[in-house]
C-alpha atoms as a PDB file:
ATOM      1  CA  UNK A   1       4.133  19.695  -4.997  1.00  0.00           C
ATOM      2  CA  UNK A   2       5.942  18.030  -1.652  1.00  0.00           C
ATOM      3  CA  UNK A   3       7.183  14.597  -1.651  1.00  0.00           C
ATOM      4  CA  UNK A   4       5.305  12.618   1.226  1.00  0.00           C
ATOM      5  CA  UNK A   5       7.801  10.277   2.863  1.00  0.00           C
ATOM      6  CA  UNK A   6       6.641   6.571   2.514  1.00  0.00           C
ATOM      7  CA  UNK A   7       8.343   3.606   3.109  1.00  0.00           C
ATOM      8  CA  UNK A   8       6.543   1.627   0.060  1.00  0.00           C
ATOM      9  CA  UNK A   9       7.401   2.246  -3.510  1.00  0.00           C
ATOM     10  CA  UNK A  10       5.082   1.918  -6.563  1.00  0.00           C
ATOM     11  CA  UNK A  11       6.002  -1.245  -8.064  1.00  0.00           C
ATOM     12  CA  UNK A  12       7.043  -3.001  -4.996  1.00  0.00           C
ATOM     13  CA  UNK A  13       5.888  -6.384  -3.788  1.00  0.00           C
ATOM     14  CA  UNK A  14       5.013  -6.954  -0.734  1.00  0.00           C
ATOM     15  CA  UNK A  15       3.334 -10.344   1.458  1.00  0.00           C
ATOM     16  CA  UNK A  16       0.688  -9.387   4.248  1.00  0.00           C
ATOM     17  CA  UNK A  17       2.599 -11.336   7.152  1.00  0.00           C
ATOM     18  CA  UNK A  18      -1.577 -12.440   8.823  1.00  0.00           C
ATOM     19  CA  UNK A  19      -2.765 -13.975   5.692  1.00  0.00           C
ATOM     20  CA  UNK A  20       0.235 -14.604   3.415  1.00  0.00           C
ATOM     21  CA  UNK A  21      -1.066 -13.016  -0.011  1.00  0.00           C
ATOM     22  CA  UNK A  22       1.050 -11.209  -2.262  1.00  0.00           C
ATOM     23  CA  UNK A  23       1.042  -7.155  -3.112  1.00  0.00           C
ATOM     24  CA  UNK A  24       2.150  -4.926  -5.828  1.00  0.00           C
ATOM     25  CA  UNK A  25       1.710  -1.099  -4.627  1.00  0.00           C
ATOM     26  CA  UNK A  26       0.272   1.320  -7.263  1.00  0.00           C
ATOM     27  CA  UNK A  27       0.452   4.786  -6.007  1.00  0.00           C
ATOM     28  CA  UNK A  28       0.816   6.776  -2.895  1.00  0.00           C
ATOM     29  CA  UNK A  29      -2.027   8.537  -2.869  1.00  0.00           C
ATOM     30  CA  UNK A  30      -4.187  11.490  -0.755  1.00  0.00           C
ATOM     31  CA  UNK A  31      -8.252  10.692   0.743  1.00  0.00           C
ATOM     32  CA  UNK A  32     -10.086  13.587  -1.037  1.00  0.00           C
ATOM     33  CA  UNK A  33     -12.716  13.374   1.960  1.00  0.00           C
ATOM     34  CA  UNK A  34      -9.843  13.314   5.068  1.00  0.00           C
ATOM     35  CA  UNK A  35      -6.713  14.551   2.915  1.00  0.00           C
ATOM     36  CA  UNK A  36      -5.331  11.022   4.548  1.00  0.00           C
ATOM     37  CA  UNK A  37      -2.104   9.395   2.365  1.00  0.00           C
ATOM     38  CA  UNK A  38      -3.343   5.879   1.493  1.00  0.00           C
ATOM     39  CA  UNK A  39      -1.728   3.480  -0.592  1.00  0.00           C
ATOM     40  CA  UNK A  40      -3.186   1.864  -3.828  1.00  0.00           C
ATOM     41  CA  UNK A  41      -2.171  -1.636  -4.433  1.00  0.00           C
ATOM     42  CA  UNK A  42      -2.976  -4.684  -6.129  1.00  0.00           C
ATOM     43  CA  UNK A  43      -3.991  -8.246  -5.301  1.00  0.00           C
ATOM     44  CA  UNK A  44      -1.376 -10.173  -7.233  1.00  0.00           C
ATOM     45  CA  UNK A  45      -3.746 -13.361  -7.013  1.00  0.00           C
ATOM     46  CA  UNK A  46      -6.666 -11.993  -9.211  1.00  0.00           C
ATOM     47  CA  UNK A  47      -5.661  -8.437  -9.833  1.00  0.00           C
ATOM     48  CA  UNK A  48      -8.372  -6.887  -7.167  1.00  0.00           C
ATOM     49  CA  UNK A  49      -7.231  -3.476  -6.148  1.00  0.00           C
ATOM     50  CA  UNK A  50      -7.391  -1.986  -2.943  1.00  0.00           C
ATOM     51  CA  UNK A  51      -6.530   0.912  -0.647  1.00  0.00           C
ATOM     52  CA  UNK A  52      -4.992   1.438   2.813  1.00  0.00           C
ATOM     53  CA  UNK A  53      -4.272   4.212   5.173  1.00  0.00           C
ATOM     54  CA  UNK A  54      -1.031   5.055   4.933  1.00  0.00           C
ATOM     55  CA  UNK A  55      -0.066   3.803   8.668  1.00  0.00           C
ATOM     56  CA  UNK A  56      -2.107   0.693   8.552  1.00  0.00           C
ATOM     57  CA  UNK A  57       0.268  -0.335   5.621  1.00  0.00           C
ATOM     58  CA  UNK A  58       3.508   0.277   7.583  1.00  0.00           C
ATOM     59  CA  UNK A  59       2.377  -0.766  10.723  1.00  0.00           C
ATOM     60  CA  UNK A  60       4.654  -3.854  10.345  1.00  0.00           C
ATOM     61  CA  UNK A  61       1.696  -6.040   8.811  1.00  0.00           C
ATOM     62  CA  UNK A  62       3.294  -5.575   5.077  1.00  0.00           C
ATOM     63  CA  UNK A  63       6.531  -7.373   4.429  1.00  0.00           C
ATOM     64  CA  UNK A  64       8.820  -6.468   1.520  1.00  0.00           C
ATOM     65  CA  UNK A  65       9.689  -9.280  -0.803  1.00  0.00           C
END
């Protein structure tokens, strides 16, 4: 299995710089339907998880903290 490159890590937090709410990423993970790399994260306010394209999440919206 090949390593995608990604500049997130699971376990990392990171603030959405638009709306100011805190992230913890879950997994890198591959769109059965598209074979697109989204990410898996979680809502650190009430635990809600979510997923994003790959490029939509390091598009420079996403801070590290």
């Amino acid at each position: 299995m090949t390593s995608i490159p990604s500049v997130f890590s699971p376990g990392q937090k990171l603030q959405h710089k638009k709306t100011g709410g805190y992230y913890r990423i879950l997994h890198l993970a591959q769109m059965e339907a598209t074979l697109e790399y989204v990410y898996v994260y979680e809502a650190l306010i009430n635990n809600t998880v979510w997923i994003r394209p790959q490029a939509q999440m390091e598009d420079g919206r996403f801070i590290p903290v």
